[in-house]
C-alpha atoms as a PDB file:
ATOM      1  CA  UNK A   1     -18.504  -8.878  76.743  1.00  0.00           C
ATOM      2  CA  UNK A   2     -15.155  -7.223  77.300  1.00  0.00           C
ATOM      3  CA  UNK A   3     -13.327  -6.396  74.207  1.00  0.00           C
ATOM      4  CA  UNK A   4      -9.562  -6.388  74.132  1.00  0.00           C
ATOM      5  CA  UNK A   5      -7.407  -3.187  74.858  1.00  0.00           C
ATOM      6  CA  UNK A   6      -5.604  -2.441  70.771  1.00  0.00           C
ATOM      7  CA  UNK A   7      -4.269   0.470  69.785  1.00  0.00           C
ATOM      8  CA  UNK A   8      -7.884   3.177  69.623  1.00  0.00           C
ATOM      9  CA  UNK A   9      -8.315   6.292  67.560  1.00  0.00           C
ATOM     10  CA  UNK A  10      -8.009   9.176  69.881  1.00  0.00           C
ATOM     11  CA  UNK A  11     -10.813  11.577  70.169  1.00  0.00           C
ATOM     12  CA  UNK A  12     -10.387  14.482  67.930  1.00  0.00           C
ATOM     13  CA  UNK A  13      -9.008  17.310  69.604  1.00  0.00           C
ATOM     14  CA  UNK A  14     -11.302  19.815  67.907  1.00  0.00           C
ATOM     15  CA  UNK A  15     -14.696  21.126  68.975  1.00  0.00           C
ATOM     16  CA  UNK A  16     -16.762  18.310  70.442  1.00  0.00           C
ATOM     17  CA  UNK A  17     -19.821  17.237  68.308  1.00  0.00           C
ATOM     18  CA  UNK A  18     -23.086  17.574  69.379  1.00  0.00           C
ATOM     19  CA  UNK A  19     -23.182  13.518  69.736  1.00  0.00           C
ATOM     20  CA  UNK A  20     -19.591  13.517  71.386  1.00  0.00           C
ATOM     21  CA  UNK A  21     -21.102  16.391  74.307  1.00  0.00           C
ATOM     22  CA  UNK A  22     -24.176  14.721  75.153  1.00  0.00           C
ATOM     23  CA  UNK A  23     -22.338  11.142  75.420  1.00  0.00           C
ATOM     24  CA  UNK A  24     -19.816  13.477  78.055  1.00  0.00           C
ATOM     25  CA  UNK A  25     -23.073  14.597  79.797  1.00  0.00           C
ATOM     26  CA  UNK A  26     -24.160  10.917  80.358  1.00  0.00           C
ATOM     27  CA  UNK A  27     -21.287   9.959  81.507  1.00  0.00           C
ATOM     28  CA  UNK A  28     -20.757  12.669  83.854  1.00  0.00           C
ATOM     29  CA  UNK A  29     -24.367  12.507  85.058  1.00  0.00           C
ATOM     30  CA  UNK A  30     -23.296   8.472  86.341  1.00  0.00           C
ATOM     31  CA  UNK A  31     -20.278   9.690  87.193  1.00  0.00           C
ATOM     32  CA  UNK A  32     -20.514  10.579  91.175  1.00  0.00           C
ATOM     33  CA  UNK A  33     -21.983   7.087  91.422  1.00  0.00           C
ATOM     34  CA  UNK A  34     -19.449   5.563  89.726  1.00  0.00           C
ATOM     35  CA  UNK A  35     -16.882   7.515  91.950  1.00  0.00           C
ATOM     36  CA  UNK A  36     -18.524   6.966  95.617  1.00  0.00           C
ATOM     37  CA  UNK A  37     -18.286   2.970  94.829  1.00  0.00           C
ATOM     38  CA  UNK A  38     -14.521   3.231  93.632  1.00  0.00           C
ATOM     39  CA  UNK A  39     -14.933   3.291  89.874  1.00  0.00           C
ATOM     40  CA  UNK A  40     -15.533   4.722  86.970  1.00  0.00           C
ATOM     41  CA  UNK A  41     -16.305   5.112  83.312  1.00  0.00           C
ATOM     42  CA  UNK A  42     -13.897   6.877  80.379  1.00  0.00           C
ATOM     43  CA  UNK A  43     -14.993   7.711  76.935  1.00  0.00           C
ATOM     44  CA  UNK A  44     -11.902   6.094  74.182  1.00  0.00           C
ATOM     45  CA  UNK A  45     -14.165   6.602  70.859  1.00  0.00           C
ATOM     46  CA  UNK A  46     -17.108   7.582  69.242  1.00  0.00           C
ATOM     47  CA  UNK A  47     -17.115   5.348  65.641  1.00  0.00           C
ATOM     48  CA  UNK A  48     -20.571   5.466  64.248  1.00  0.00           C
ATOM     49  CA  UNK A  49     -23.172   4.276  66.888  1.00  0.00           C
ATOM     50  CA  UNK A  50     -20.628   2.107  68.437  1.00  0.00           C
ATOM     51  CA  UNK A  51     -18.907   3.946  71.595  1.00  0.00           C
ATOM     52  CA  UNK A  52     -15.977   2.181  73.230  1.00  0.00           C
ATOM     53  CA  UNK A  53     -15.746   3.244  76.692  1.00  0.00           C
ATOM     54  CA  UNK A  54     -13.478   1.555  79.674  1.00  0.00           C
ATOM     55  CA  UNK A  55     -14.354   1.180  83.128  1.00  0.00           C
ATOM     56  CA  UNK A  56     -11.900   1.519  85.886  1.00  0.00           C
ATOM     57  CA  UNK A  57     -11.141   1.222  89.448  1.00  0.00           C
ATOM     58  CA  UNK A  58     -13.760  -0.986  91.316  1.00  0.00           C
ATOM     59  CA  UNK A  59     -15.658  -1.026  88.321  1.00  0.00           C
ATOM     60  CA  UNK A  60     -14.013  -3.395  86.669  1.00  0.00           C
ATOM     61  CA  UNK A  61     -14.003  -6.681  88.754  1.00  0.00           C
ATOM     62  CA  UNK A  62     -17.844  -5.346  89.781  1.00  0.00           C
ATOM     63  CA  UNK A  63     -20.255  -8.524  89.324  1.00  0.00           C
ATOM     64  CA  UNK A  64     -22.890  -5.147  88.477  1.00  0.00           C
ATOM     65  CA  UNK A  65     -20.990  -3.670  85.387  1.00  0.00           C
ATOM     66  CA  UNK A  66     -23.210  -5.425  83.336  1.00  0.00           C
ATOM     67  CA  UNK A  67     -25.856  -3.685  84.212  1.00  0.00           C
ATOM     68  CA  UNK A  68     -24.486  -0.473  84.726  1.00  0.00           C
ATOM     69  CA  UNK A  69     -23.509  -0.116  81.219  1.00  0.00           C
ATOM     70  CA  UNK A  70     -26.935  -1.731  80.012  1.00  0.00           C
ATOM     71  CA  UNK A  71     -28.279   1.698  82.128  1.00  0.00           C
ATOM     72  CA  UNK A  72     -25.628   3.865  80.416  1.00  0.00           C
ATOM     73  CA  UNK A  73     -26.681   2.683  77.046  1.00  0.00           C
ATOM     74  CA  UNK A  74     -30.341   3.131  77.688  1.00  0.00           C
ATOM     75  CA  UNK A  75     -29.869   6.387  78.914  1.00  0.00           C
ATOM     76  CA  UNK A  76     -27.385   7.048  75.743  1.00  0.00           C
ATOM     77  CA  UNK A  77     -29.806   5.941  73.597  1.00  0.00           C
ATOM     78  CA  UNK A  78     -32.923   7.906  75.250  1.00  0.00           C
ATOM     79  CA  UNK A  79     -30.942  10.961  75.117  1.00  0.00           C
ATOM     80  CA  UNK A  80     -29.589  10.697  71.587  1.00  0.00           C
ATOM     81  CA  UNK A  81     -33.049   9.492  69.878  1.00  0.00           C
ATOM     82  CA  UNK A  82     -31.024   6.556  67.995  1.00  0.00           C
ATOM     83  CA  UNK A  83     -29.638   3.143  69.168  1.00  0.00           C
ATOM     84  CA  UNK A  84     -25.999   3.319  70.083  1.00  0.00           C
ATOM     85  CA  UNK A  85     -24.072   0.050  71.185  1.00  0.00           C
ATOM     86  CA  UNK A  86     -21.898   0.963  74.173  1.00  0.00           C
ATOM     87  CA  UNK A  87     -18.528  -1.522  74.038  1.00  0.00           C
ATOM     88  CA  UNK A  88     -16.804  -2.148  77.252  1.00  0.00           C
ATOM     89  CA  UNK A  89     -12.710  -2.481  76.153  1.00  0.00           C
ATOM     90  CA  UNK A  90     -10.869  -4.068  78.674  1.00  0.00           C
ATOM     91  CA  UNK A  91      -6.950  -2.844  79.939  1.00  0.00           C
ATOM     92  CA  UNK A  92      -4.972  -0.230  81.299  1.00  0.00           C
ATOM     93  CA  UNK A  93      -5.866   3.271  81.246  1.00  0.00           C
ATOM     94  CA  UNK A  94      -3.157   4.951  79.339  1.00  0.00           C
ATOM     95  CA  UNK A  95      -1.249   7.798  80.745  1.00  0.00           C
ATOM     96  CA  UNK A  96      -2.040  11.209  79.774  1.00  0.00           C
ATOM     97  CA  UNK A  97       0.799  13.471  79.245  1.00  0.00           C
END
C-alpha cells in the first residue's frame, strides 16, 4: 500500500540516533541490490516505529517491491529488537539543494 507524497518532516540535521544509524545500515546493506536492478530505497522519516521510506527508479513500477520491503522490514525489525512498520510513500524525489 502506497501512501501519498504530502509535505514530510525532514530528518533532523543533528547527530543521527542510534535507531536513525542502524535503519541507514539496512538500507545501505540492500542498497547495491537495489542499484544493479535500477532502483532504490530513500529514508524521508523516522516517527515512532513507523518509517516512511520511498522507492525509486525501477523500483517503483517493480511487481517485487512488495516483497522487498516485507525483507527490509524483517531485517529492520531483527536488527532493532522491536516491530517497526516500514511505509512505502509514493512521488517524486525532491531535489536536494
Amino acid at each position: 500500500m502506497l501512501v501519498e507524497s504530502e509535505p514530510l518532516k525532514q530528518l533532523p540535521a543533528a547527530e543521527p540516533t542510534d535507531r536513525e544509524r542502524i535503519v541507514r545500515a539496512v538500507l545501505d546493506e540492500i542498497r547495491p541490490n537495489l542499484k544493479r536492478d535500477g532502483g532504490d530505497c530513500e529514508l524521508l522519516e523516522i516517527d515512532g516505529n513507523k518509517i516512511m521510506v520511498r522507492l525509486t527508479g525501477a523500483c517503483v513500477f517493480c511487481k517485487l517491491a512488495s516483497a522487498t520491503l516485507e525483507g527490509i522490514q524483517a531485517r529492520l525489525v531483527e536488527r532493532l529488537g522491536e516491530f517497526v512498520r516500514l511505509i512505502p510513500v509514493a512521488g517524486a524525489a525532491k531535489a536536494r539543494h
